[in-house]
C-alpha atoms as a PDB file:
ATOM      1  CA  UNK A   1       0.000   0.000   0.000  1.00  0.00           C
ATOM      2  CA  UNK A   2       2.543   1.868  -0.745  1.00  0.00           C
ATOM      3  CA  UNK A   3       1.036   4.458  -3.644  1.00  0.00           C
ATOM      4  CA  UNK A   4       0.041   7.771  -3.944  1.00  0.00           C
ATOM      5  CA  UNK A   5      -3.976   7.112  -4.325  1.00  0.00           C
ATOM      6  CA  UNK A   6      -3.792   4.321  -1.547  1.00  0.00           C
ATOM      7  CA  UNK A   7      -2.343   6.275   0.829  1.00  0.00           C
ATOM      8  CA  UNK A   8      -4.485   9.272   0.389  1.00  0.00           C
ATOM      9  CA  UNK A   9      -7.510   7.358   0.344  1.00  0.00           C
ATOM     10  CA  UNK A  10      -6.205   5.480   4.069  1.00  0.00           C
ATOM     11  CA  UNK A  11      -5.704   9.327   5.080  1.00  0.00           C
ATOM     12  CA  UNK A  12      -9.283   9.993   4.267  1.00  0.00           C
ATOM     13  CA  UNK A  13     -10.877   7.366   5.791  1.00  0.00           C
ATOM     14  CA  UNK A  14      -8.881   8.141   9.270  1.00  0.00           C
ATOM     15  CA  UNK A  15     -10.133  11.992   8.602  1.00  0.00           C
ATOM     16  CA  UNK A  16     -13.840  10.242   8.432  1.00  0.00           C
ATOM     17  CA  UNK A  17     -13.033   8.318  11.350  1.00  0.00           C
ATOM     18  CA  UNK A  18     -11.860  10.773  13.393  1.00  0.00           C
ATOM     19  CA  UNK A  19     -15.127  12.911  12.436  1.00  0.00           C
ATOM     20  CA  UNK A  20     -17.599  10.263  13.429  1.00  0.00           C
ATOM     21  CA  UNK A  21     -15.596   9.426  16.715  1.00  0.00           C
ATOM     22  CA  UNK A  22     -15.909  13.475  17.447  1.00  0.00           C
ATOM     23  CA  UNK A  23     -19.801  13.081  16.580  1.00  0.00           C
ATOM     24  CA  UNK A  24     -20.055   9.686  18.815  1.00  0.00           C
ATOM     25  CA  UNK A  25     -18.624  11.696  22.036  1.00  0.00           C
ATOM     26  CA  UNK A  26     -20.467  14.293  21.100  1.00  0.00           C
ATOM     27  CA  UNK A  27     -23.877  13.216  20.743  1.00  0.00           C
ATOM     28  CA  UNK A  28     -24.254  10.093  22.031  1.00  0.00           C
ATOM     29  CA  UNK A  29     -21.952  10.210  25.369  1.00  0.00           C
ATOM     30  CA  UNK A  30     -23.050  14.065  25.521  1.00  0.00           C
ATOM     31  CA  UNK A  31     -19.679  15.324  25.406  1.00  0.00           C
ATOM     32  CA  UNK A  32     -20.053  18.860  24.525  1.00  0.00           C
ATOM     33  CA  UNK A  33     -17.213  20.339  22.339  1.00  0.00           C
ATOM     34  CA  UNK A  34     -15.096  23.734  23.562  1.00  0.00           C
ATOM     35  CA  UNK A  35     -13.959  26.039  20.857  1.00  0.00           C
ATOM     36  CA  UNK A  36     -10.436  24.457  20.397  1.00  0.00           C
ATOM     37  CA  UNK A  37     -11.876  20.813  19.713  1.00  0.00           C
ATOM     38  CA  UNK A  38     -14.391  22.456  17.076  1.00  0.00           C
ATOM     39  CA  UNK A  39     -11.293  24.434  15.640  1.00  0.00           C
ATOM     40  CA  UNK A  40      -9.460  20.723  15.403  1.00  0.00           C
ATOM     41  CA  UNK A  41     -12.319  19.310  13.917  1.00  0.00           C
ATOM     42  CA  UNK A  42     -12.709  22.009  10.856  1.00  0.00           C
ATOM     43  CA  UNK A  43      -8.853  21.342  10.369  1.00  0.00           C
ATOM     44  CA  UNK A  44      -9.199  17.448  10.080  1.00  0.00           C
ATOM     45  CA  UNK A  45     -12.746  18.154   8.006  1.00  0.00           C
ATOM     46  CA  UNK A  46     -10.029  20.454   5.571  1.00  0.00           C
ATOM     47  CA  UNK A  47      -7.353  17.821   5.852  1.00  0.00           C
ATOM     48  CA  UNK A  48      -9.802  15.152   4.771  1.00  0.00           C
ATOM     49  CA  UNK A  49     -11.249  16.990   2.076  1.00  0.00           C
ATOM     50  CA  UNK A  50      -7.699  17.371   0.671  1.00  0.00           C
ATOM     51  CA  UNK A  51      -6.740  13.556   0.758  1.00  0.00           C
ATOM     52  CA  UNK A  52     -10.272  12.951  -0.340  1.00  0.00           C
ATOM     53  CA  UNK A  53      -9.473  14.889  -3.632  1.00  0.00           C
ATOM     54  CA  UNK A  54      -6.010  13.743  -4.071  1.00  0.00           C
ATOM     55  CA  UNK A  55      -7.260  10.342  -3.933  1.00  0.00           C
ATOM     56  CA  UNK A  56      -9.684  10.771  -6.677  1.00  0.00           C
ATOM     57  CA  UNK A  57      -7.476  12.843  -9.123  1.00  0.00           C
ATOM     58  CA  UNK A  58      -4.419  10.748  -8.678  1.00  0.00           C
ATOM     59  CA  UNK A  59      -2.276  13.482 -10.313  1.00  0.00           C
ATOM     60  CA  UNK A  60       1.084  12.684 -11.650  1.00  0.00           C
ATOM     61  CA  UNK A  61       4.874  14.134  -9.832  1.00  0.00           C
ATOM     62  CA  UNK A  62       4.244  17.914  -9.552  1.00  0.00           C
ATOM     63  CA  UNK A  63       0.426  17.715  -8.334  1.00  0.00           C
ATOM     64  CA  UNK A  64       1.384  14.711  -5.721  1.00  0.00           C
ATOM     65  CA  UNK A  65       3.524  17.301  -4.515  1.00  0.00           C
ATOM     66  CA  UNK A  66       0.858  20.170  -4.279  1.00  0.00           C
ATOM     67  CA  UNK A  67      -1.783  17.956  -2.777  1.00  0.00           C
ATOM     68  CA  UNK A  68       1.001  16.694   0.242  1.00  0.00           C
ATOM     69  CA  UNK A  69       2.397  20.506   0.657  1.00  0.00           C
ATOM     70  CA  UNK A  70      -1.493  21.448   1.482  1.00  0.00           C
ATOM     71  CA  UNK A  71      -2.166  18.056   3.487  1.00  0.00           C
ATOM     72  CA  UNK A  72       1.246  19.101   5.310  1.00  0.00           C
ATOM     73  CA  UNK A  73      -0.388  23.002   5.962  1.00  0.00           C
ATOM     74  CA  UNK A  74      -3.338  21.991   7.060  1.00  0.00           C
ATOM     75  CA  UNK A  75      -2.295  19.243   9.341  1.00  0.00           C
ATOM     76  CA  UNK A  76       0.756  21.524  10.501  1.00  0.00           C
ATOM     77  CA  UNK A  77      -2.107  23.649  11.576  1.00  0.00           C
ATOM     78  CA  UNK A  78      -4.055  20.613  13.169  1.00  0.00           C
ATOM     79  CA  UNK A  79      -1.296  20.106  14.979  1.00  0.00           C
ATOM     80  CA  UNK A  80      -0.543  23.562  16.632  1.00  0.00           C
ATOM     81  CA  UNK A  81      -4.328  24.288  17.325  1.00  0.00           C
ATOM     82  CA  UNK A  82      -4.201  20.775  19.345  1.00  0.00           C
ATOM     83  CA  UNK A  83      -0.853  20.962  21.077  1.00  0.00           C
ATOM     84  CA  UNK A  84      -2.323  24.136  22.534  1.00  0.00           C
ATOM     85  CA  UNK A  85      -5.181  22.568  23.515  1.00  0.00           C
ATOM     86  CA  UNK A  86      -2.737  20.135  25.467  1.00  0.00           C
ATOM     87  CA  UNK A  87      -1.161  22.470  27.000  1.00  0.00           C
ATOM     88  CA  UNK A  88      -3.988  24.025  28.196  1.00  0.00           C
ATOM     89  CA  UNK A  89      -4.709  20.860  29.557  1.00  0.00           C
ATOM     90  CA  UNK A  90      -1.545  20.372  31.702  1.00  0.00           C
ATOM     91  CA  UNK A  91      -1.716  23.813  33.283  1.00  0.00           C
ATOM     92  CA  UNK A  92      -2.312  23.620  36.812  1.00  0.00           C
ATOM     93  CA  UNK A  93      -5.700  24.536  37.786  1.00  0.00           C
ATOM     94  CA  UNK A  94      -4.746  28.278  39.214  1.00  0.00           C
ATOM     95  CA  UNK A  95      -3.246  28.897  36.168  1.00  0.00           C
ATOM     96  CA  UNK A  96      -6.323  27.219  33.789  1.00  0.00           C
ATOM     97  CA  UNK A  97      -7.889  30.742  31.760  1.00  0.00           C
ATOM     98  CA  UNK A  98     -11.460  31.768  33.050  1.00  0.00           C
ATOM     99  CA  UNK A  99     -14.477  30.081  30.693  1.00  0.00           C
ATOM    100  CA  UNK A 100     -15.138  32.550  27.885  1.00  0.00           C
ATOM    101  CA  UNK A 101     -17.917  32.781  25.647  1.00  0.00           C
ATOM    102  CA  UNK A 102     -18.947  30.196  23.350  1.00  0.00           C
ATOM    103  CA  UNK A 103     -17.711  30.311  19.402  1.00  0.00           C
ATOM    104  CA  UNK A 104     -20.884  31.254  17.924  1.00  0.00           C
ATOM    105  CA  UNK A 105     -21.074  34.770  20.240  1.00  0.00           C
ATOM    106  CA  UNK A 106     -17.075  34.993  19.368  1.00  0.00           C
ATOM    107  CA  UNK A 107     -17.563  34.738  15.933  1.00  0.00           C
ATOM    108  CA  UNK A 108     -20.897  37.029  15.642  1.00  0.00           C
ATOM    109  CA  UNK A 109     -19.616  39.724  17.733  1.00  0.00           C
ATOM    110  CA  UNK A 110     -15.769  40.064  16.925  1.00  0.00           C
ATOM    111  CA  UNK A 111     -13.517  40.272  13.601  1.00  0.00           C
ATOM    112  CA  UNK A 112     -11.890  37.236  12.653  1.00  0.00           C
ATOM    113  CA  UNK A 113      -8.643  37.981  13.452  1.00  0.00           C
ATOM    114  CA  UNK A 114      -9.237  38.698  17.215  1.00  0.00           C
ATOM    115  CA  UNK A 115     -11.764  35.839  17.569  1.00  0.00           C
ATOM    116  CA  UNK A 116      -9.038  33.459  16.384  1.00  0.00           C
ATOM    117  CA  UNK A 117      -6.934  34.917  18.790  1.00  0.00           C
ATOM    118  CA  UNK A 118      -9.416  34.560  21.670  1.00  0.00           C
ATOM    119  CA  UNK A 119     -10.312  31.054  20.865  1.00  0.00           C
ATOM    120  CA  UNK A 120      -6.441  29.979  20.798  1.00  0.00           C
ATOM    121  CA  UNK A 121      -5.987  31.527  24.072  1.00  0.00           C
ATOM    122  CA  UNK A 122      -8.354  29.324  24.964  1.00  0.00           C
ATOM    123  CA  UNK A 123     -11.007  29.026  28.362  1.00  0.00           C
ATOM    124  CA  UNK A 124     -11.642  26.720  31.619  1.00  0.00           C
ATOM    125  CA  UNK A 125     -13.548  24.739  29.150  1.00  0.00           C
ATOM    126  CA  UNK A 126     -10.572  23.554  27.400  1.00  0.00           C
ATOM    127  CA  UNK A 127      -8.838  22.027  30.404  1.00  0.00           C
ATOM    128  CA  UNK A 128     -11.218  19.612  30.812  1.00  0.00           C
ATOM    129  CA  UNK A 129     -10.417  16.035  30.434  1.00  0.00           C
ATOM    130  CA  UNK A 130     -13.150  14.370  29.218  1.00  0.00           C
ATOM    131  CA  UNK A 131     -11.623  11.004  28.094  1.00  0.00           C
ATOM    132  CA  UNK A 132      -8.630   9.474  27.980  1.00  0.00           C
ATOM    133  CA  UNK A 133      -6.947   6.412  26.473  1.00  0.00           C
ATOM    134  CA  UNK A 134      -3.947   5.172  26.902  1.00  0.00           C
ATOM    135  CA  UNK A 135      -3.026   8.006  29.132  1.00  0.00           C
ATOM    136  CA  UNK A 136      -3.785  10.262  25.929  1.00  0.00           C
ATOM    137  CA  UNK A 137      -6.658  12.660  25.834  1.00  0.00           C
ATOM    138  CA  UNK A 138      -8.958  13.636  23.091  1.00  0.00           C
ATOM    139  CA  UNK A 139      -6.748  16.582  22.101  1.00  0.00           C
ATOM    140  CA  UNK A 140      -3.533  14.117  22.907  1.00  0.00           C
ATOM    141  CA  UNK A 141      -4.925  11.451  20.051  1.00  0.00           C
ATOM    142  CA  UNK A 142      -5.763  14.447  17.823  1.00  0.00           C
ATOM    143  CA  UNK A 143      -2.493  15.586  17.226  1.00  0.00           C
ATOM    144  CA  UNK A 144      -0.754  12.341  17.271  1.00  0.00           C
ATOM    145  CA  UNK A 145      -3.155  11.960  14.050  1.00  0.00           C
ATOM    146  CA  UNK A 146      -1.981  15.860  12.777  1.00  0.00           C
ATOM    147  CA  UNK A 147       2.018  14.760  13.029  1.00  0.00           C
ATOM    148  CA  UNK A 148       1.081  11.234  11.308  1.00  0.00           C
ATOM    149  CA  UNK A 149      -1.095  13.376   8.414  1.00  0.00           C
ATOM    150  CA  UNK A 150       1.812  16.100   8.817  1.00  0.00           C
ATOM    151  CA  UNK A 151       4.488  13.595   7.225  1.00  0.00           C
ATOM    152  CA  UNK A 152       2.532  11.698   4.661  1.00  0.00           C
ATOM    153  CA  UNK A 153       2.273  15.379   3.213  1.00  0.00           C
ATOM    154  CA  UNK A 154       6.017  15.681   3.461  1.00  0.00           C
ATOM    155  CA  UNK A 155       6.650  12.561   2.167  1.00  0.00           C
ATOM    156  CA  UNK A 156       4.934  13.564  -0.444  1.00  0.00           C
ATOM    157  CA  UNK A 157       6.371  16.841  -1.209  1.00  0.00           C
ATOM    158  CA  UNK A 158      10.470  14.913  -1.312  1.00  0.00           C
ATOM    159  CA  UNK A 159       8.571  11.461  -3.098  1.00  0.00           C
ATOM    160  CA  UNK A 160      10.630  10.454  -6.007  1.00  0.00           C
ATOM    161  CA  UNK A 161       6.918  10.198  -8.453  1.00  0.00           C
ATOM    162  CA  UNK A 162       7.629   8.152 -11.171  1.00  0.00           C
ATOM    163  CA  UNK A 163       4.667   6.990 -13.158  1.00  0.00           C
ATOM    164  CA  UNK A 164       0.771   7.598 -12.174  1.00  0.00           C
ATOM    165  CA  UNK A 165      -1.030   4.739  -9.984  1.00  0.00           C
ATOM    166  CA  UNK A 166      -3.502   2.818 -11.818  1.00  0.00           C
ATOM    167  CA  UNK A 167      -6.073   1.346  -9.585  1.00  0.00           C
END
């Protein structure tokens, strides 16, 4: 499973996963999403949507190279927005920022600059640990997924591409 449309498809399906695992906690074990985890899931919805597209146009050396520089950004991006959130998580709690208000009121009453900027800052909300596995949280698993998506893209981008994938 080594080629270009293989791989991309794999990195889709994880994307998908990860989507319906986020809607599971969410509306079946109640698990109420703060700003940060709906940031993370927008970025693996946009990573998703990228590996979903390079899978079905299979393009040939230089657009192999485009799709993994964009799967790279956007999971680069995954990545910060949930180490963040990890941090947040580890702070001590007299040191956790106040709760805030929720994204819909951030994003309806501020520009989009400074609501990014207050959501990344992030609130009490977002040093809550819901769930854990494996001594990973939510946020934890998330960006282990980011750095994985992170270097397919980079493979991608140095990938000797040869001849297109047939399948």
């Amino acid at each position: 499973m080594n080629s270009f449309r293989s791989v991309f498809w794999l990195g889709f399906l994880v994307c998908l996963t990860m989507l319906a695992i986020a809607g599971y906690f969410q509306f079946i074990e109640q698990l109420e999403p703060c700003p940060l985890c709906i940031l993370q899931r927008l970025m693996v919805l946009v990573t998703g949507v990228l590996f979903l597209l390079g899978a079905l146009q299979n393009p040939v050396t230089t657009g192999r190279r485009v799709y993994g520089f964009f799967v790279m950004l956007s999971a680069s991006i995954g990545a910060m927005i949930s180490a963040r959130h990890v941090w947040i998580q580890q702070l001590p709690a007299d040191q956790v920022p106040s709760c805030g208000p929720g994204l819909n009121f951030i994003l309806e009453n501020f520009p989009l600059s400074q609501a990014i900027d207050m959501v990344m800052r992030g609130s009490g909300e977002c040093a809550d640990v819901l769930w854990t596995f494996l001594g990973l949280s939510i946020p934890g698993w998330t960006l282990v997924a980011f750095v994985v998506m992170a270097i397919i893209g980079l493979k991608q981008i140095f990938a000797r591409h040869r001849r297109p994938d047939f399948i």
